[in-house]
Each structure stands twice: as structure tokens, then as C-alpha cells.
N, C-alpha and C. Protein backbone atom coordinates (compact mmCIF):
# COMPACT_ATOMS: atom_id res chain seq x y z
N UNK A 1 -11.38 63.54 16.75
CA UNK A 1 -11.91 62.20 16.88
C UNK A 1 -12.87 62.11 18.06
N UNK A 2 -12.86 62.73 19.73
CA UNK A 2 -13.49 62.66 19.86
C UNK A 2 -14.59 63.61 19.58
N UNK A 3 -14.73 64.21 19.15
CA UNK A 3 -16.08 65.33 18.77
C UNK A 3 -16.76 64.15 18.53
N UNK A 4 -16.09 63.46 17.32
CA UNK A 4 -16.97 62.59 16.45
C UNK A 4 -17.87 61.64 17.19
N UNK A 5 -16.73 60.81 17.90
CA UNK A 5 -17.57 60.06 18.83
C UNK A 5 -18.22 60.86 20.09
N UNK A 6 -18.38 61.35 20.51
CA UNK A 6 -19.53 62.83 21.41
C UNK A 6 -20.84 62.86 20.31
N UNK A 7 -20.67 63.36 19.41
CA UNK A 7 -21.84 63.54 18.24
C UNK A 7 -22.63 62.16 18.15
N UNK A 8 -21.78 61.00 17.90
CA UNK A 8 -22.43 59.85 17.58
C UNK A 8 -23.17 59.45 19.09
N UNK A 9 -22.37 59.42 20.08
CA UNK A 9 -23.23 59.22 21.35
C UNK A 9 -24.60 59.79 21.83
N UNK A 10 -24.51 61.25 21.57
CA UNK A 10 -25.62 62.21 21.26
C UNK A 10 -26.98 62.19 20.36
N UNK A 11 -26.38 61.28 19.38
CA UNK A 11 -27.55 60.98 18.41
C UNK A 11 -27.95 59.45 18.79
N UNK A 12 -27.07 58.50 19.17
CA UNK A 12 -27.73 57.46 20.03
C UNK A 12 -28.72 57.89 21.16
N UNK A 13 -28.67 58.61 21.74
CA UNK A 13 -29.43 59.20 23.11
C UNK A 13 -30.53 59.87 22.40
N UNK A 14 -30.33 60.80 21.34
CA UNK A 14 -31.68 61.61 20.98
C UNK A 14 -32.31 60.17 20.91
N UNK A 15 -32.07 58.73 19.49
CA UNK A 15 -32.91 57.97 19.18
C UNK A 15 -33.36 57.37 20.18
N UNK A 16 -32.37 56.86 21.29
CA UNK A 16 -33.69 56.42 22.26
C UNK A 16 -34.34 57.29 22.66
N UNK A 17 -34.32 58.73 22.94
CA UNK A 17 -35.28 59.00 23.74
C UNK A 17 -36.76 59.67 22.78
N UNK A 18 -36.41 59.25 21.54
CA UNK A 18 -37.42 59.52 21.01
C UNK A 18 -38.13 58.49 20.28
N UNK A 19 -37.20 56.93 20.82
CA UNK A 19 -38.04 55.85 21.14
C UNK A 19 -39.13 55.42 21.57
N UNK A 20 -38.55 56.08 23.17
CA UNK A 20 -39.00 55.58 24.28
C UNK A 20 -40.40 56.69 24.49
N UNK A 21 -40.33 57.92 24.03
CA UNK A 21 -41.65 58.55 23.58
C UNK A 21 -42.59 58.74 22.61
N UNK A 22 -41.88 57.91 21.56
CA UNK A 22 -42.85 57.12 20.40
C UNK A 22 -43.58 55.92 21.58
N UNK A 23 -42.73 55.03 21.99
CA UNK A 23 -43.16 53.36 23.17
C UNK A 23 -44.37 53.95 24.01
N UNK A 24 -43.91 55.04 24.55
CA UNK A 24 -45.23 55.25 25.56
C UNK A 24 -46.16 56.16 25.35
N UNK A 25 -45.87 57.34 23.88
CA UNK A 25 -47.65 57.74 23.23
C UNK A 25 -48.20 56.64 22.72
N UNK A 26 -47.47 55.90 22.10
CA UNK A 26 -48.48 54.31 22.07
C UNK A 26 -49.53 53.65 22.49
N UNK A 27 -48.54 53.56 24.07
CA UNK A 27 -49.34 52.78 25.37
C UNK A 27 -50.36 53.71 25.34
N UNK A 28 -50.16 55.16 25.75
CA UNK A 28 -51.27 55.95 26.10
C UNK A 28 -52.26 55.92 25.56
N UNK A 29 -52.10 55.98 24.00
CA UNK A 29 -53.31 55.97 23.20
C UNK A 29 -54.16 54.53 22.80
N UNK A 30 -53.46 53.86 23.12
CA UNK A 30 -53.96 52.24 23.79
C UNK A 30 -54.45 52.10 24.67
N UNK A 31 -54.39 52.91 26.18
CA UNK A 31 -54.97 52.84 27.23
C UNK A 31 -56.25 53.85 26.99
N UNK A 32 -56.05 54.82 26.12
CA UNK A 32 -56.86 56.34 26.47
C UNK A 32 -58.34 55.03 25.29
N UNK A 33 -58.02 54.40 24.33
CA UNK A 33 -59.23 54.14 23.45
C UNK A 33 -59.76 53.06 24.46
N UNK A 34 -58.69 51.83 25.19
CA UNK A 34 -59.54 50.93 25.82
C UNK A 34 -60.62 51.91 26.54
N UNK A 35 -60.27 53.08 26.79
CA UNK A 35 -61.19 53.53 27.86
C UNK A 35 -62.46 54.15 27.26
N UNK A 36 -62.03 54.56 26.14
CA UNK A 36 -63.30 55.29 25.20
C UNK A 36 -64.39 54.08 25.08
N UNK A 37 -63.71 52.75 24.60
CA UNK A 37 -64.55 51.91 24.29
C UNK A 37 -65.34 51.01 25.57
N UNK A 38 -64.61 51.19 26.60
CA UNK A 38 -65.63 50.76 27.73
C UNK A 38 -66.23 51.62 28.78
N UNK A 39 -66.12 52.81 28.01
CA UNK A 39 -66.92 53.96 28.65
C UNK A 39 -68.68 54.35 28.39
N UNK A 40 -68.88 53.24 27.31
CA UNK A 40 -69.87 53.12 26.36
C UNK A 40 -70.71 52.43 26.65
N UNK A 41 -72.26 52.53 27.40
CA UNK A 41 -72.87 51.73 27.81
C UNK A 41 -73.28 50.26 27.17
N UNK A 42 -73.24 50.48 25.73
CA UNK A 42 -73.46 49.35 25.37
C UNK A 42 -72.74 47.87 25.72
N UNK A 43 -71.27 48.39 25.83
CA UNK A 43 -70.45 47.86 25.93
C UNK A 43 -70.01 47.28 27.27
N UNK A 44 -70.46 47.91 28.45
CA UNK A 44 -70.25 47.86 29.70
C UNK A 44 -71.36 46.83 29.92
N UNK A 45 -72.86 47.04 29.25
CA UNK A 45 -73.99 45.84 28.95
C UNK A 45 -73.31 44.91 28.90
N UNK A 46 -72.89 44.44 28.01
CA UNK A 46 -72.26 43.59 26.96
C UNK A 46 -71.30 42.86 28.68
N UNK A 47 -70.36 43.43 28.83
CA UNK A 47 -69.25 43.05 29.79
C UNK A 47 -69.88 42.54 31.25
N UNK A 48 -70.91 43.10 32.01
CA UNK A 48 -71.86 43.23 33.02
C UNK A 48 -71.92 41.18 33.25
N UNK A 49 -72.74 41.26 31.93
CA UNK A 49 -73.66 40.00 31.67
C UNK A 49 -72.41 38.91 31.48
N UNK A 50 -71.38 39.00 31.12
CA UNK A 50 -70.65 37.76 30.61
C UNK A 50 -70.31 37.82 32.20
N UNK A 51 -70.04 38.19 32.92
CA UNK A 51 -69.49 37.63 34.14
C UNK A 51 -67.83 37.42 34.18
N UNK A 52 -67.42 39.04 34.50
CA UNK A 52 -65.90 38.66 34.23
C UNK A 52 -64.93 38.19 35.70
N UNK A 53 -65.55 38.31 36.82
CA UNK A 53 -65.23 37.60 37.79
C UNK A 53 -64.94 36.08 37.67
N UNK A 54 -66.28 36.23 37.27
CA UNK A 54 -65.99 34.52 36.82
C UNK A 54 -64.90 33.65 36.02
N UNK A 55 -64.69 34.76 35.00
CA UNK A 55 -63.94 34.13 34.01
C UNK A 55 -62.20 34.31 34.73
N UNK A 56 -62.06 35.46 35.35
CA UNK A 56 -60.87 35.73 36.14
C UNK A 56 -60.72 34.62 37.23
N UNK A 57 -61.72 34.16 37.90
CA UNK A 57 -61.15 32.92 39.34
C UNK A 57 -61.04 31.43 38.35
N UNK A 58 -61.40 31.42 37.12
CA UNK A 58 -61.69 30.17 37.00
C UNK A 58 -59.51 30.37 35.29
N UNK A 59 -59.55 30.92 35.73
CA UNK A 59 -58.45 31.65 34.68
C UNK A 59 -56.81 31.52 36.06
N UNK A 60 -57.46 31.69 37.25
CA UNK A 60 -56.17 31.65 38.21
C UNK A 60 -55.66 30.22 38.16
N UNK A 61 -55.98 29.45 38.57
CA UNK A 61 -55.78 27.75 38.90
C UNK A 61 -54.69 27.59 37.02
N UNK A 62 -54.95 27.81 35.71
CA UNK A 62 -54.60 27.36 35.04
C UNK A 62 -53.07 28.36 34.90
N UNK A 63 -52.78 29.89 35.22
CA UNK A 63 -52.21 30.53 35.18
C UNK A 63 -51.00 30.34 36.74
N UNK A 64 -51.47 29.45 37.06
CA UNK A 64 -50.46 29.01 38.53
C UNK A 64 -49.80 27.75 37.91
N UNK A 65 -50.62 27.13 37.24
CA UNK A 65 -49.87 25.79 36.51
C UNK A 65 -49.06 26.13 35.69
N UNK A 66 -48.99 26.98 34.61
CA UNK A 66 -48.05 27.55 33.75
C UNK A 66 -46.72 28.05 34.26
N UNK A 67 -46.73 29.23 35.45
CA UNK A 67 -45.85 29.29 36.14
C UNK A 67 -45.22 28.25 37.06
N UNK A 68 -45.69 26.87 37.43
CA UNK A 68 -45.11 26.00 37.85
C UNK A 68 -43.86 25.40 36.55
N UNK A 69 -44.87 25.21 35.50
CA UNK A 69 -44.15 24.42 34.35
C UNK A 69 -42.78 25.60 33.58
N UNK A 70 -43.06 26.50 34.24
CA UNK A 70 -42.07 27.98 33.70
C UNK A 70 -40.82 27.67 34.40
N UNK A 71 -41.41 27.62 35.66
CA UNK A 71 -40.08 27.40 36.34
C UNK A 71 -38.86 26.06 36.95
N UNK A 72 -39.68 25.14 35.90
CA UNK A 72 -38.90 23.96 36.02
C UNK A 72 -38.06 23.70 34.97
């Protein structure tokens, strides 16, 4: 009986850990294309001109209000 349950614990542990390295070749290959695709001048054009500073300070003030209303 316990073998059995040893075996079953064992195969719980393989599945997460071949979860958790399915979860993060994921991320990687999510992070590795964002990068392909803004490695690309056109695209960096494209990003330059919209002004992403801008859009980030004017994005803080509404993202401080949310966390106010989060935590009440």
C-alpha cells in the first residue's frame, strides 16, 4: 500500500514539474518573439513616434485610483 501511494506521489511531482516547464517555455517564447518583433526597425518607427512615455505618466494617476478602489 505504500509503494502505491510513493508511485502516485511521484507521478504528481513528475506532472507538476512538467507543468511548470511547459508554464515557463511559454513565457520564454513569449518574451523571445516580443523581442523579435521589436527588434525590427519598422516597428521601433512605429513605437518612437507614438510617444510611449507619454502614454505611461498619463496611465499612472488612473492605475493609483484602481488600487485605491482595490483596497477598500
Amino acid at each position: 500500500m505504500a509503494v502505491e501511494v510513493m508511485e502516485r506521489v511521484n507521478e504528481q511531482e513528475a506532472n507538476d514539474t512538467r507543468d511548470t516547464l511547459f508554464l515557463l517555455g511559454g513565457a520564454a517564447m513569449v518574451i523571445f518573439g516580443a523581442g523579435l518583433i521589436l527588434a525590427t526597425p519598422v516597428v521601433r518607427r512605429h513605437l518612437g513616434g507614438a510617444g510611449i512615455g507619454s502614454l505611461l505618466s498619463a496611465a499612472v494617476p488612473d492605475f493609483q485610483r484602481f488600487l485605491k478602489l482595490r483596497s477598500m
